[in-house]
C-alpha atoms as a PDB file:
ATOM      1  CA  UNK A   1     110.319  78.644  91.292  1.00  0.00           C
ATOM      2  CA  UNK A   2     109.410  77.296  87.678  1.00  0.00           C
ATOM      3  CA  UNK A   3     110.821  79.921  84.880  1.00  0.00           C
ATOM      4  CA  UNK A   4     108.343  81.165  82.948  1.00  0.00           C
ATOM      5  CA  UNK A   5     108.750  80.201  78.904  1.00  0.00           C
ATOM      6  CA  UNK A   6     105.539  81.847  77.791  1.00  0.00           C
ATOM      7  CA  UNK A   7     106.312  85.430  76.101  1.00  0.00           C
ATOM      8  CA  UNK A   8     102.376  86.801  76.826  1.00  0.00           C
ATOM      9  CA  UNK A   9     103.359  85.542  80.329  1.00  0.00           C
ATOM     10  CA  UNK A  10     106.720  87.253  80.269  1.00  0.00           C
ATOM     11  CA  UNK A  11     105.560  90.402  78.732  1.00  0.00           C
ATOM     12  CA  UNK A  12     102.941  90.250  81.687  1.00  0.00           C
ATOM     13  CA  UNK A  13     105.244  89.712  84.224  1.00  0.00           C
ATOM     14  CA  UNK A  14     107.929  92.286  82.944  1.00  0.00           C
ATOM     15  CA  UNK A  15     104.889  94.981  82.696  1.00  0.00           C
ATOM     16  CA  UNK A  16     104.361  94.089  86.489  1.00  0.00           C
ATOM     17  CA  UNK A  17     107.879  94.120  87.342  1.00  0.00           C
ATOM     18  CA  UNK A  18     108.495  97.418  85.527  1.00  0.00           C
ATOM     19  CA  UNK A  19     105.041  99.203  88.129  1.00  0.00           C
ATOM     20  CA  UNK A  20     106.709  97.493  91.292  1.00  0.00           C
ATOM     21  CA  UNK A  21     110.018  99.170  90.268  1.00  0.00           C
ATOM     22  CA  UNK A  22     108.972 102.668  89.279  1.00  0.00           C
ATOM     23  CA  UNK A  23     106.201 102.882  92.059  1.00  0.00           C
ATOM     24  CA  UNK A  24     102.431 104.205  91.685  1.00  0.00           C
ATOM     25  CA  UNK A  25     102.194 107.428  89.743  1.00  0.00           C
ATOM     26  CA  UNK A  26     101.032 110.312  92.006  1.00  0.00           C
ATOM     27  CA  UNK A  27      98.297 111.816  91.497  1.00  0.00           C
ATOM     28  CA  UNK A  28      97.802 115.156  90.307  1.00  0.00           C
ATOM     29  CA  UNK A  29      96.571 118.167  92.653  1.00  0.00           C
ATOM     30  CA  UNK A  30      93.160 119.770  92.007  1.00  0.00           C
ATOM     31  CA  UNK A  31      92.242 123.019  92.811  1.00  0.00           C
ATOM     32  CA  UNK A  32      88.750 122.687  94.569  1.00  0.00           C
ATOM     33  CA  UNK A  33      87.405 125.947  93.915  1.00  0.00           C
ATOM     34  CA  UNK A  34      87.314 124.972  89.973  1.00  0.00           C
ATOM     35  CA  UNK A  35      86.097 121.439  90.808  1.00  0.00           C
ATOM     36  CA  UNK A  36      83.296 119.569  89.453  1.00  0.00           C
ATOM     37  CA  UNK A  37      80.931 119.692  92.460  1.00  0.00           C
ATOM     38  CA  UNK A  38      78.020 117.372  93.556  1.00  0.00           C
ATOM     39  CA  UNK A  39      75.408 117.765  96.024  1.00  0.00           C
ATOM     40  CA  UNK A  40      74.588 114.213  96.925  1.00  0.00           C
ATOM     41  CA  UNK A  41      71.001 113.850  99.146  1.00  0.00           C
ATOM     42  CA  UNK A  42      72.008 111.266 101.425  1.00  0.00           C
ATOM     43  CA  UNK A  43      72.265 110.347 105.050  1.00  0.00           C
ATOM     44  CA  UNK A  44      74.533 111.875 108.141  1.00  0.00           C
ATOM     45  CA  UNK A  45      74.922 108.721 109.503  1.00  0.00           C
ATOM     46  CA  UNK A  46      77.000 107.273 106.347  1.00  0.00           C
ATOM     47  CA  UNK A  47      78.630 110.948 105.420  1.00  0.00           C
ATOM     48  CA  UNK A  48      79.792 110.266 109.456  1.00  0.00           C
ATOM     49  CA  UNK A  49      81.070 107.041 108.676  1.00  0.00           C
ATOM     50  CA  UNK A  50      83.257 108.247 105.567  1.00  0.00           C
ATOM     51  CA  UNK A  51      84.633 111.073 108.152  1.00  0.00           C
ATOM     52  CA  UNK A  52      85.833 108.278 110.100  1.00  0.00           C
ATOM     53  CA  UNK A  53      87.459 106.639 107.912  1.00  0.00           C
ATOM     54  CA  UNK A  54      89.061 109.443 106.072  1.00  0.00           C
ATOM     55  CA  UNK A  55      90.178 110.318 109.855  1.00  0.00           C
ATOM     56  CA  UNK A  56      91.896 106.782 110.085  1.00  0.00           C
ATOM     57  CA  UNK A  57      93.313 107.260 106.691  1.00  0.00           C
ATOM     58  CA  UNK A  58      94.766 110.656 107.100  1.00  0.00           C
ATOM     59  CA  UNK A  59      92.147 111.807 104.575  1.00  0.00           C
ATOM     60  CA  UNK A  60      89.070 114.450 104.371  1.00  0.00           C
ATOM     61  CA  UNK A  61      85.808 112.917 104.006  1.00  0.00           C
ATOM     62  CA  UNK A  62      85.535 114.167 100.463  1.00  0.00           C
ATOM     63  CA  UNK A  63      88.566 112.174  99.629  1.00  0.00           C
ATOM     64  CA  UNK A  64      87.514 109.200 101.115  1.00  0.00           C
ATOM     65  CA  UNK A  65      84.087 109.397  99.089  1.00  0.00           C
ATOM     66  CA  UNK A  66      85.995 110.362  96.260  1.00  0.00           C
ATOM     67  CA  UNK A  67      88.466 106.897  96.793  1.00  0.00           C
ATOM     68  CA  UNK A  68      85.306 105.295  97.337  1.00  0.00           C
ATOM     69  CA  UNK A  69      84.120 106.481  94.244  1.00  0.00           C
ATOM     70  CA  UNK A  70      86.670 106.056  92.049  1.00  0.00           C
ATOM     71  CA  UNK A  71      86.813 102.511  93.405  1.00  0.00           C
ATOM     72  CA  UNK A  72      83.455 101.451  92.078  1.00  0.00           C
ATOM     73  CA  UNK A  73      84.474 102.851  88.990  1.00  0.00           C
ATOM     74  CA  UNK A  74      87.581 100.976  88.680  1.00  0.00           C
ATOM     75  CA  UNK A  75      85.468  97.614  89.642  1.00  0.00           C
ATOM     76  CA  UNK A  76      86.650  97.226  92.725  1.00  0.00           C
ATOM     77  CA  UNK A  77      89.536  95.470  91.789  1.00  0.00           C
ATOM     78  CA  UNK A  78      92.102  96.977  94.290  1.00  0.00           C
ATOM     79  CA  UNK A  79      89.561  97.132  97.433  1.00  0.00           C
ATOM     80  CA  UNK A  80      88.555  93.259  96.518  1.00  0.00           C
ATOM     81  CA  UNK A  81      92.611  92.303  95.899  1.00  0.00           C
ATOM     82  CA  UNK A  82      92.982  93.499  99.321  1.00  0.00           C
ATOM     83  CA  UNK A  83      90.033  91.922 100.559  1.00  0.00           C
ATOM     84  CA  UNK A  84      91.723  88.667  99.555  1.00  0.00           C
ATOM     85  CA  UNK A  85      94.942  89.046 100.553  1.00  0.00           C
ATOM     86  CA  UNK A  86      94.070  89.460 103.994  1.00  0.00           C
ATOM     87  CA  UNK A  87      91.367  86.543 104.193  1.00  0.00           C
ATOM     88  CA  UNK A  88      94.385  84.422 102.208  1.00  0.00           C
ATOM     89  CA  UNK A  89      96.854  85.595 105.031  1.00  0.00           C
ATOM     90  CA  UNK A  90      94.499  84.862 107.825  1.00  0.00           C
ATOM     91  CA  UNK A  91      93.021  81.403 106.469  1.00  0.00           C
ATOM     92  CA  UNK A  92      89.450  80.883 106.164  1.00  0.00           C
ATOM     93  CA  UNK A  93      88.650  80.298 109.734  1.00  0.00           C
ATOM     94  CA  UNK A  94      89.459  82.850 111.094  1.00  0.00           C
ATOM     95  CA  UNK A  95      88.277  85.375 108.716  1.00  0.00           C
ATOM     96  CA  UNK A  96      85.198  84.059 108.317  1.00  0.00           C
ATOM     97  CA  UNK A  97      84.891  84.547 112.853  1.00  0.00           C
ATOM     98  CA  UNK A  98      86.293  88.341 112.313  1.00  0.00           C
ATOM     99  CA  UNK A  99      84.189  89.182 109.657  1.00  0.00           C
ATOM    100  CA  UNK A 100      81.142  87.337 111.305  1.00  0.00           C
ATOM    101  CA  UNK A 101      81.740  89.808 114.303  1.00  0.00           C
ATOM    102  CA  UNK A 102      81.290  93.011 111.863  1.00  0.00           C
ATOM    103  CA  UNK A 103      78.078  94.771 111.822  1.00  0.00           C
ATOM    104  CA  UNK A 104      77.159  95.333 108.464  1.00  0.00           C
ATOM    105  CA  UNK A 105      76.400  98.873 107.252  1.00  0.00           C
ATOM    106  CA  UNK A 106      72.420  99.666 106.303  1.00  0.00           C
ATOM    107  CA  UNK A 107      71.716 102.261 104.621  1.00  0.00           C
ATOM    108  CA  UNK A 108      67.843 101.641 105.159  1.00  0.00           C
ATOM    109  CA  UNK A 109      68.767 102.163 109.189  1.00  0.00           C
ATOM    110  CA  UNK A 110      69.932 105.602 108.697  1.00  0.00           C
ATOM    111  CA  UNK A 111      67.515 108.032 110.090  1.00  0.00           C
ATOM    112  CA  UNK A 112      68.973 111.750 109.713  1.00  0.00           C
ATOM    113  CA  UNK A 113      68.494 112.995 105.591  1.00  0.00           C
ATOM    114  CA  UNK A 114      71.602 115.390 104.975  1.00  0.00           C
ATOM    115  CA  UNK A 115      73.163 117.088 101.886  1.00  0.00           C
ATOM    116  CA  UNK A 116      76.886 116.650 101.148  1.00  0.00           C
ATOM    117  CA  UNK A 117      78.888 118.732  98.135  1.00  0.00           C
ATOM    118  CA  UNK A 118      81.375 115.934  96.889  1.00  0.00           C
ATOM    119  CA  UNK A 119      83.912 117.629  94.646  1.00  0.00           C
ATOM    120  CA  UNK A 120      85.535 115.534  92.293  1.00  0.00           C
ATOM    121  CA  UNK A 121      88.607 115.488  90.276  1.00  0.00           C
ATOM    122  CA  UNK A 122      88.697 116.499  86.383  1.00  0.00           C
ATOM    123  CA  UNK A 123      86.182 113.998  84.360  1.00  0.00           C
ATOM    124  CA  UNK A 124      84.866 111.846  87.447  1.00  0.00           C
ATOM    125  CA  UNK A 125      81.332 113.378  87.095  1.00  0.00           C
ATOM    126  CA  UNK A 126      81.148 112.402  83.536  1.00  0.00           C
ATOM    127  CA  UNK A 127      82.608 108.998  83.867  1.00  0.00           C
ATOM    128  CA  UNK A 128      79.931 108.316  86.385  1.00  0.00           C
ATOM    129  CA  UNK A 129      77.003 109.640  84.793  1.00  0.00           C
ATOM    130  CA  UNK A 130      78.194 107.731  81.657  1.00  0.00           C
ATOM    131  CA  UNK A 131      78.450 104.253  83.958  1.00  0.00           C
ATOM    132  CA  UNK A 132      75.429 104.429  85.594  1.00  0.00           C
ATOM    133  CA  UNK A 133      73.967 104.672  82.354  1.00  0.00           C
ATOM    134  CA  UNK A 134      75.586 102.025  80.725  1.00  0.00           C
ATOM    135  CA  UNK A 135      75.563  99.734  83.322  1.00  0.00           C
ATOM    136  CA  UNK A 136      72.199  99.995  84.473  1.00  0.00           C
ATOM    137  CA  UNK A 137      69.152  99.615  82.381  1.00  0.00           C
ATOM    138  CA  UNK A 138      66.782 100.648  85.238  1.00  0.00           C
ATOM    139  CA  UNK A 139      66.152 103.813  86.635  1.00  0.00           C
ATOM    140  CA  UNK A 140      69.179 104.532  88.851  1.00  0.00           C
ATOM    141  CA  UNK A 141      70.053 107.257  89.382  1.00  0.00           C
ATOM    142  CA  UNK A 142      73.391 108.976  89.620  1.00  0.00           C
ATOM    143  CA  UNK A 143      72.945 110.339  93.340  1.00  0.00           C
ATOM    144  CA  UNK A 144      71.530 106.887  94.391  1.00  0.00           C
ATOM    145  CA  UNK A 145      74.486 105.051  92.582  1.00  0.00           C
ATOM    146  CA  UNK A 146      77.001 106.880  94.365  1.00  0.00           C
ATOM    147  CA  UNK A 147      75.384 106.282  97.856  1.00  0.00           C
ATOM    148  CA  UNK A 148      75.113 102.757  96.780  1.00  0.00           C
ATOM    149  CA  UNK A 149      78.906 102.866  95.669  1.00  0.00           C
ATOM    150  CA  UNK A 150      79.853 104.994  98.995  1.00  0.00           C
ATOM    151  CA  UNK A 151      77.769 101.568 101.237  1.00  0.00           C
ATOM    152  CA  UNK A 152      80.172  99.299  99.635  1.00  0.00           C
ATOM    153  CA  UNK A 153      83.191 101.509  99.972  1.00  0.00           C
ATOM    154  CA  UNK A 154      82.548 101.623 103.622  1.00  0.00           C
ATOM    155  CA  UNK A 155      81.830  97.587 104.113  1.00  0.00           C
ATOM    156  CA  UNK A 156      84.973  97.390 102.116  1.00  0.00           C
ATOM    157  CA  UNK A 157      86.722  99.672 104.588  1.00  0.00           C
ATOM    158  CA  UNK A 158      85.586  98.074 107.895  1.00  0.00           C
ATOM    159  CA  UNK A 159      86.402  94.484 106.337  1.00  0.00           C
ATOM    160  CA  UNK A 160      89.700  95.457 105.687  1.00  0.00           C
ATOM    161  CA  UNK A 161      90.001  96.668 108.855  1.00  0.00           C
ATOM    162  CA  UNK A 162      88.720  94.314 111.237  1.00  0.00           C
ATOM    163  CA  UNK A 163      91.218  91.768 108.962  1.00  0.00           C
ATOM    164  CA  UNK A 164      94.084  93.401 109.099  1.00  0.00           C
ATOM    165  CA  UNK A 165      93.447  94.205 112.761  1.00  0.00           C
ATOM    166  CA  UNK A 166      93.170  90.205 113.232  1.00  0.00           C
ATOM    167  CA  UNK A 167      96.517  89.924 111.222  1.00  0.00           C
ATOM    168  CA  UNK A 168      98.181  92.263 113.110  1.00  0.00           C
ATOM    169  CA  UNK A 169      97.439  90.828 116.244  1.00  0.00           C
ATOM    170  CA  UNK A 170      98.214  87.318 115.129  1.00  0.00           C
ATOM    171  CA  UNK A 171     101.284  88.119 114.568  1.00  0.00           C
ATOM    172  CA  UNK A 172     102.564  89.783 117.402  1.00  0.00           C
ATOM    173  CA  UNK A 173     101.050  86.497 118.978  1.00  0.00           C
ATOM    174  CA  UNK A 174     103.219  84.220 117.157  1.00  0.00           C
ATOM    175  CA  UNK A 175     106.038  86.788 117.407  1.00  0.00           C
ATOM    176  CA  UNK A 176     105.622  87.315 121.227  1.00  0.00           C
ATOM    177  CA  UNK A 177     106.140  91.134 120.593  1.00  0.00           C
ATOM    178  CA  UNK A 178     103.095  91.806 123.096  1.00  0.00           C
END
């Protein structure tokens, strides 16, 4: 492995070693009763969905929308690192047949309205009301941005995985554990 000479690259790569060593942060416990709350008008079929995965992730559904969430905020950049681990891991061959096989998530197909209360950790609300108006200059608004952000957040979610599925499967394959 080359050694690295440049100190913006070392301070980089220090910074990065330093978060490996000490570990995410955890994050702080909300009380729910004194919660920002919103009542998002969406559809049962994709509140369903999030239930699902918040089942498979050990979470509520409000925390997976809430993940979900927070992830469009953030840019994606963890969900979409992930993302490209996993197609990097599989090659692009085979990722593009295992994501080929995935039915994609339409909002438009959803047929039952429903009302969920989202409640959202300190600041959230304001940081999204504050995005959606700086990033859009049309009239989105906040309830249909976060259903918007929630459809991604579940492609995101069934990409990952249907990938890792393929991965993990591949490798007991080439291991001969099954």
């Amino acid at each position: 492995m080359p050694s690295v000479q440049n100190p913006i690259a070392l301070a980089a790569l220090n910074r990065a070693l330093n978060a490996v060593r000490n570990g995410p942060a955890p994050r702080p416990k909300y009380d729910s009763r004194t919660a920002d709350k919103f009542n998002i008008r969406g559809y049962q079929e994709l509140f369903d969905e999030l239930a699902g995965i918040g089942r498979h992730q050990g979470r509520s559904m409000n925390s997976e929308a809430v993940a979900g969430i927070l992830d469009a905020l953030g840019g994606r950049v963890r969900s979409v690192a992930m993302l490209n681990i996993l197609k990097a891991n599989l090659g692009e061959e085979v990722s593009a047949r295992v994501l080929a096989e995935l039915p994609d998530f339409d909002l438009e197909l959803c047929k039952t309205r429903s009302n969920c209360v989202l409640r959202f950790p300190p600041h959230v609300r304001e940081t999204i009301r504050d995005g959606v108006a700086n990033v859009t200059m049309d009239a989105t608004t906040m309830n249909q941005w976060m259903l918007d952000a929630l459809v991604q957040w579940v492609q995101v979610q069934r990409q990952q995985y249907a990938l890792l599925t393929a991965a993990i499967a591949m490798n007991q394959k080439v291991l001969g554990t099954r």
